[in-house]
Protein backbone atom coordinates (compact mmCIF):
# COMPACT_ATOMS: atom_id res chain seq x y z
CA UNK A 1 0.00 0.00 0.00
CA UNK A 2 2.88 2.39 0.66
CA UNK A 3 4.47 1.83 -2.55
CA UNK A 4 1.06 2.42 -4.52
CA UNK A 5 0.44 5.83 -2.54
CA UNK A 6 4.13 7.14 -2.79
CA UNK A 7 3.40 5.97 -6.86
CA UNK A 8 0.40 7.95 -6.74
CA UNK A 9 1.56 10.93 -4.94
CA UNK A 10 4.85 11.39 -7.26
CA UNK A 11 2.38 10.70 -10.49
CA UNK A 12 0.05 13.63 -9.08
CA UNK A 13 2.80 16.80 -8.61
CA UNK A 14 1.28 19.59 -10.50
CA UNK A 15 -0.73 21.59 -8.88
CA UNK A 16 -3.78 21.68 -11.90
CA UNK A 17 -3.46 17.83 -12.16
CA UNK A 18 -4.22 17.69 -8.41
CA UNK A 19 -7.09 19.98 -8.78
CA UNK A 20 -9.00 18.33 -11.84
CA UNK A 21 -8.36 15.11 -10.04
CA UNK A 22 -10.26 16.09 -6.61
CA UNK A 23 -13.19 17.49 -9.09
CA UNK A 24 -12.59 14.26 -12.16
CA UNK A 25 -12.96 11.48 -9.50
CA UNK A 26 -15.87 12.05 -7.35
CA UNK A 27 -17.16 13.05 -10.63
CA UNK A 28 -16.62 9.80 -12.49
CA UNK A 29 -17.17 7.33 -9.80
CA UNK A 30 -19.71 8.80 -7.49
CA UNK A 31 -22.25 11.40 -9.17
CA UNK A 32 -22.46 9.15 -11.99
CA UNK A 33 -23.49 6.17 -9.83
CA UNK A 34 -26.14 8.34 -8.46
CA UNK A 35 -27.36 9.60 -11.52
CA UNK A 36 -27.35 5.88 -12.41
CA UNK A 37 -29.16 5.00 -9.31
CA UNK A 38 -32.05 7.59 -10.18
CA UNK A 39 -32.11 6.35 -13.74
CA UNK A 40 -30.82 9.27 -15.18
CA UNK A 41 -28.63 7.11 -17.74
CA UNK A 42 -27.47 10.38 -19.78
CA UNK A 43 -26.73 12.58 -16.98
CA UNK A 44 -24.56 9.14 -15.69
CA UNK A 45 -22.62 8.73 -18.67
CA UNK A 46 -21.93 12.63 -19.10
CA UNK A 47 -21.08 12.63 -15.65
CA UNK A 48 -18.27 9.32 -15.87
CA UNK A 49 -16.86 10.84 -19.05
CA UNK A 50 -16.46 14.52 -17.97
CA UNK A 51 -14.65 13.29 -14.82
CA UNK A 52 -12.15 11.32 -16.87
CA UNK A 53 -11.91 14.04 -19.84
CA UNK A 54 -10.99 16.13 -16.55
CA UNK A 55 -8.31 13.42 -14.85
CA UNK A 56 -7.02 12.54 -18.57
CA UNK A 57 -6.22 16.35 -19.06
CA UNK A 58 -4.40 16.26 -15.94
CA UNK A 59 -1.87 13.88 -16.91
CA UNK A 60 -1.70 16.14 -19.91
CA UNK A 61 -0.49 18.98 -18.18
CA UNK A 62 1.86 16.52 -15.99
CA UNK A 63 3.27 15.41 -18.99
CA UNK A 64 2.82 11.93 -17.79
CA UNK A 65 -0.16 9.17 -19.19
CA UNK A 66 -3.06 8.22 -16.85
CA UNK A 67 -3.03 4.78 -15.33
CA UNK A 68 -5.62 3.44 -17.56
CA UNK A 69 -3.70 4.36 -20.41
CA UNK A 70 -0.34 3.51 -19.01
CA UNK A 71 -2.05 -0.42 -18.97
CA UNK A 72 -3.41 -0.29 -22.05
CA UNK A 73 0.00 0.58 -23.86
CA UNK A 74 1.86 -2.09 -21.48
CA UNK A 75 -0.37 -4.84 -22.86
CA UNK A 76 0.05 -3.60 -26.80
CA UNK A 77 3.71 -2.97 -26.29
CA UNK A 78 3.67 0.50 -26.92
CA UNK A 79 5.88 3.20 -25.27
CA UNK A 80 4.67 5.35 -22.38
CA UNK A 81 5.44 8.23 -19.81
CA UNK A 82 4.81 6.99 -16.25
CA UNK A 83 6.56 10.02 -14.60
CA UNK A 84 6.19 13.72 -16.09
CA UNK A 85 9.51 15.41 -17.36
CA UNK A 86 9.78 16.98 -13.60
CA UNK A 87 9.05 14.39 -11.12
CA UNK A 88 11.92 12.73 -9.80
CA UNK A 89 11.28 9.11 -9.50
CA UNK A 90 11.55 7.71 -6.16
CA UNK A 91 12.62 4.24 -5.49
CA UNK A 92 9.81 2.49 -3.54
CA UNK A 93 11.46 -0.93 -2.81
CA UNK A 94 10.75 -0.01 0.83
C-alpha cells in the first residue's frame, strides 16, 4: 500500500493535475453512480466521461499518461510516460 500511494503521490505533482483530479474522480465514480441509481442514464454517462476528460487532461499537463492508459499501452507494447519530465522518481522498494 505504501508503494502504490508514494506511486500515486509522485504521479500527481502539479498543482492543476491535483485539482482536476479532486473534481474528475468524485465526478466519475460517485455522481455518476447516483445519476445511475435515479435512472438518469445520460446525466450518468456525461457525468463518468467529464470526470475522466478532466483526470485525462491532468496527466496532460503533468506530462505523464493516466493509469488506464499507461495499462493499455503495457499490454500492446507501446511506449509510455509513467513520470512527467519533472518528477523525480523515487525508489519504492521499501
Amino acid at each position: 500500500m505504501k508503494r502504490i500511494v508514494a506511486n500515486y503521490i509522485a504521479r500527481h505533482q502539479n498543482r492543476w493535475n491535483q485539482i482536476l483530479h479532486w473534481i474528475g474522480v468524485p465526478l466519475t465514480f460517485v455522481v455518476s453512480v447516483v445519476f445511475l441509481v435515479r435512472e438518469q442514464w445520460l446525466a450518468a454517462a456525461a457525468a463518468f466521461i467529464g470526470g475522466y476528460c478532466l483526470q485525462f487532461i491532468g496527466h496532460a499537463i503533468e506530462g505523464n499518461d493516466a493509469g488506464e492508459l499507461i495499462l493499455l499501452k503495457k499490454l500492446r507494447g507501446i511506449p509510455y510516460t509513467e513520470f512527467g519530465p519533472s518528477t523525480k522518481q523515487s525508489n519504492f522498494s521499501d
